[in-house]
Protein backbone atom coordinates (compact mmCIF):
# COMPACT_ATOMS: atom_id res chain seq x y z
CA UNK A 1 0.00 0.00 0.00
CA UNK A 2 1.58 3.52 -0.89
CA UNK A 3 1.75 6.43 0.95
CA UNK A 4 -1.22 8.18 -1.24
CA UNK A 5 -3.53 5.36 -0.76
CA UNK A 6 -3.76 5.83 3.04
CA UNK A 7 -6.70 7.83 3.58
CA UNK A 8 -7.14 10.26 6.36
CA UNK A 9 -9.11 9.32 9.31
CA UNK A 10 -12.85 10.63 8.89
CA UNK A 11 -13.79 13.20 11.15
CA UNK A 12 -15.98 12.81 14.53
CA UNK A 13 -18.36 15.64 16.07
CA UNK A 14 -17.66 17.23 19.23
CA UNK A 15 -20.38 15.24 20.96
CA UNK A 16 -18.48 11.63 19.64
CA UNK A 17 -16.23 12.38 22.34
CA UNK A 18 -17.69 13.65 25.43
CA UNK A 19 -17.14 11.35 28.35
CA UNK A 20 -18.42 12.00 32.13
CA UNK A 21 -16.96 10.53 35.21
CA UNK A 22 -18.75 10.24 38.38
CA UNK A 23 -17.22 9.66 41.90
CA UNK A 24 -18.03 10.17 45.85
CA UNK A 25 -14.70 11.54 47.55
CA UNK A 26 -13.76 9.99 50.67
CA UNK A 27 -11.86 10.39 54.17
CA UNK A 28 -8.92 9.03 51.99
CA UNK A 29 -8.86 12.24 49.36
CA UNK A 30 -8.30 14.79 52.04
CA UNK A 31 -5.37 17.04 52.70
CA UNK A 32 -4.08 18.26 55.82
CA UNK A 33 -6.60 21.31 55.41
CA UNK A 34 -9.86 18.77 55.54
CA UNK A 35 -10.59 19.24 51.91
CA UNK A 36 -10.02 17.08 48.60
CA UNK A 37 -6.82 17.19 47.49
CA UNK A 38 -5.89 19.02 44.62
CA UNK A 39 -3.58 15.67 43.25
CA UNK A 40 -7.17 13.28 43.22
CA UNK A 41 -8.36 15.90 41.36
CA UNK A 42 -5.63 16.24 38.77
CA UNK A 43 -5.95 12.40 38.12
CA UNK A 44 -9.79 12.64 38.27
CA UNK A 45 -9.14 15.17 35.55
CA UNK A 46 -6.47 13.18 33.60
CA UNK A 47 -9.03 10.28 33.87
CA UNK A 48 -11.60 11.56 32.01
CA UNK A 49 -9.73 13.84 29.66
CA UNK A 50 -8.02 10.04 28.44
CA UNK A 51 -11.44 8.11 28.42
CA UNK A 52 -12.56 11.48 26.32
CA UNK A 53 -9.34 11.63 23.71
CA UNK A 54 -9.24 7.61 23.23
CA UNK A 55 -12.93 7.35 22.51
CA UNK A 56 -12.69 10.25 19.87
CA UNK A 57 -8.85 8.98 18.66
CA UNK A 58 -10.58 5.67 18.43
CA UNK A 59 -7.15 4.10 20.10
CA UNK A 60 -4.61 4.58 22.69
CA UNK A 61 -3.80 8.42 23.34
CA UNK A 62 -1.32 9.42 26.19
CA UNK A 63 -1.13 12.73 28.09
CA UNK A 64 1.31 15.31 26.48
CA UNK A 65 0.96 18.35 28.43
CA UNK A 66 -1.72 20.06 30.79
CA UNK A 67 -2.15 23.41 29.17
CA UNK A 68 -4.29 24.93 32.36
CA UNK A 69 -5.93 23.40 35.18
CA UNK A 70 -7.92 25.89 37.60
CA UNK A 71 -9.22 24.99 41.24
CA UNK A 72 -12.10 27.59 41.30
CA UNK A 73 -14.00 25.99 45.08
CA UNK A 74 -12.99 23.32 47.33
CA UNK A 75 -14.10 19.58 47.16
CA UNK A 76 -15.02 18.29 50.35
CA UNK A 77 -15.80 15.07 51.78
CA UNK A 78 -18.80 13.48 50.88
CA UNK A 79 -19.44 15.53 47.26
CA UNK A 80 -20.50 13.37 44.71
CA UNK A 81 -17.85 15.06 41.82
CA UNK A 82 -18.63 14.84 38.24
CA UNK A 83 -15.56 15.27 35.17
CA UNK A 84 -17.15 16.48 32.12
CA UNK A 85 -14.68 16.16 29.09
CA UNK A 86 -14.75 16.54 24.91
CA UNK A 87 -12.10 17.08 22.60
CA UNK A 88 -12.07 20.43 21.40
CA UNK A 89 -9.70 20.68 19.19
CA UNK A 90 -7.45 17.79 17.51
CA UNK A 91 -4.20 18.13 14.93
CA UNK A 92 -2.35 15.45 13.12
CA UNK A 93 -1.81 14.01 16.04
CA UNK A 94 -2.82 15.77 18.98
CA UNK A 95 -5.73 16.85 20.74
CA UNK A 96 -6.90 19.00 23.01
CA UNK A 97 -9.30 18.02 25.49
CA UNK A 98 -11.31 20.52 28.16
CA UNK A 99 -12.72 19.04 31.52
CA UNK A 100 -15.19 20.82 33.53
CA UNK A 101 -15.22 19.65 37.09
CA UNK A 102 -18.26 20.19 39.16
CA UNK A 103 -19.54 19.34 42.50
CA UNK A 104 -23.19 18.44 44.41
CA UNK A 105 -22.52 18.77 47.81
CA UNK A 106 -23.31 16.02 49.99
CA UNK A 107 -25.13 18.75 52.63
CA UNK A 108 -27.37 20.65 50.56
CA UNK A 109 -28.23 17.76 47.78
CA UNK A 110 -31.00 19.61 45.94
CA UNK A 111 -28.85 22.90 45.45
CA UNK A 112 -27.43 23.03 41.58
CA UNK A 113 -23.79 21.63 41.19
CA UNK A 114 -20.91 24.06 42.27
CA UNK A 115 -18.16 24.31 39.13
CA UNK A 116 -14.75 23.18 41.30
CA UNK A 117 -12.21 22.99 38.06
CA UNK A 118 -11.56 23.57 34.48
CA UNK A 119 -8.68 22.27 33.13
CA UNK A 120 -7.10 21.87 29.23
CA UNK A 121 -5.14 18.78 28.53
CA UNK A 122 -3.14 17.79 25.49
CA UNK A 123 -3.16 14.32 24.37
CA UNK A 124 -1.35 12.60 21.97
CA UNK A 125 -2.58 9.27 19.66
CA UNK A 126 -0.28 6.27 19.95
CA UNK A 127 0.28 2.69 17.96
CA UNK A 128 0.82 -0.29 19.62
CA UNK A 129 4.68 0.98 19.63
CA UNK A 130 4.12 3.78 21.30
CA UNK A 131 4.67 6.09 18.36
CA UNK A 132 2.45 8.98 17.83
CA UNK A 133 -0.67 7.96 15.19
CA UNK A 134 -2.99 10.55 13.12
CA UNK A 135 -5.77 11.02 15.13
CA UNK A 136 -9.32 11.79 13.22
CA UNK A 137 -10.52 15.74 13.27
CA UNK A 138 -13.29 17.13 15.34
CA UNK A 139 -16.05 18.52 13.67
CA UNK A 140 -17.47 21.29 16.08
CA UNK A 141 -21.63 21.35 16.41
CA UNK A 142 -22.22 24.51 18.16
CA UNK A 143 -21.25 27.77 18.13
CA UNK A 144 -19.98 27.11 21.75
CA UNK A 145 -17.86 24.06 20.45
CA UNK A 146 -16.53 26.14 17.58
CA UNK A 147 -15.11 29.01 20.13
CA UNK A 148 -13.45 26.40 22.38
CA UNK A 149 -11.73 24.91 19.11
CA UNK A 150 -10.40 28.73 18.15
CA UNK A 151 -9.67 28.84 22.27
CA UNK A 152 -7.64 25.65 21.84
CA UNK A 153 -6.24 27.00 18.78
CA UNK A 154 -4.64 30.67 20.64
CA UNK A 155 -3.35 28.33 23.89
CA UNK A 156 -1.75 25.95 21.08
CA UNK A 157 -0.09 29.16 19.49
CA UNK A 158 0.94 29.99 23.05
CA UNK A 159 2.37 26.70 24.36
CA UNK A 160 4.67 26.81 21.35
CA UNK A 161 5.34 30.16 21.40
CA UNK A 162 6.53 29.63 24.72
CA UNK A 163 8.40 26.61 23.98
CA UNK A 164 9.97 28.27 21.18
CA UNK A 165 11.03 31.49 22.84
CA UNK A 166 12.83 28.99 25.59
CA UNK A 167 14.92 27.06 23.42
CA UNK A 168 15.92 30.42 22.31
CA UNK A 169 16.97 31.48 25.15
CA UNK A 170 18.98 28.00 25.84
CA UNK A 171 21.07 28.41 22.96
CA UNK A 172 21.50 32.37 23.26
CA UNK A 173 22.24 32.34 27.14
């Protein structure tokens, strides 16, 4: 089979991709301050973001980078916490995937969940060998999922922008 005759992944919607994770936190999640520990949360995020960027990669993808992740209100013990992910964006091989993080309170059960987190992850598509694979593009639905894919497009620009202007400054010390 030659090069040409590979065809390119078809493309998914926004909505192919959107995973939720559920969870009670426990006496075991706590810090020494008596509230959930921002580390569960970062793998409660990483969780979902991967369950979100495999199911619209339609394979293995790994974490590459976490662009952003913001603790907005403290998790406490008892919350039932749900991770809402999609992929926003994708590239060749890359993705970006967005997680909102939100909280019912195991007090006040009937009161609307409390938004805890938002976080941006980058995930990359991998073979069996671990090397990175075209993923398929997202095809945003909504005006709301087109603005997170031009969102995900100005923190791509930045993370190499940034990565860039380092390297620079390696080699020009």
């Amino acid at each position: 089979m030659t090069e040409q005759s590979v065809a390119a992944p078809s493309g998914k919607p926004t909505s192919y991709s959107r995973v939720t994770l559920s969870r009670i936190m426990t006496a075991v999640d706590v810090n020494l301050y008596g509230t959930v520990h921002g580390g569960v949360l970062m793998k409660f995020v990483d969780d979902v973001a991967g369950a979100a960027a495999a199911r619209h990669s339609g394979g293995t993808a790994v974490t590459a980078a976490i662009d952003e992740i913001i603790f907005v209100e403290p998790v406490r013990v008892g919350d039932l916490v749900h991770a809402h992910a999609q992929v926003n964006w994708t590239g060749q091989t890359s993705m970006e995937v967005g997680v909102k993080v939100v909280a019912e309170r195991w007090d006040t059960a009937d009161a609307e969940p409390v938004r805890v987190a938002t976080a941006y992850l980058v995930f990359v598509g991998v073979d069996v060998a671990g090397a990175p694979r075209e993923v398929r593009p997202v095809l945003p639905e909504t005006p709301t999922d087109e603005r997170r894919f031009r969102e995900a497009e100005i923190r791509r620009e930045h993370r190499l922008a940034r990565r860039r202007a380092i390297q620079h400054a390696r080699a020009n010390p």
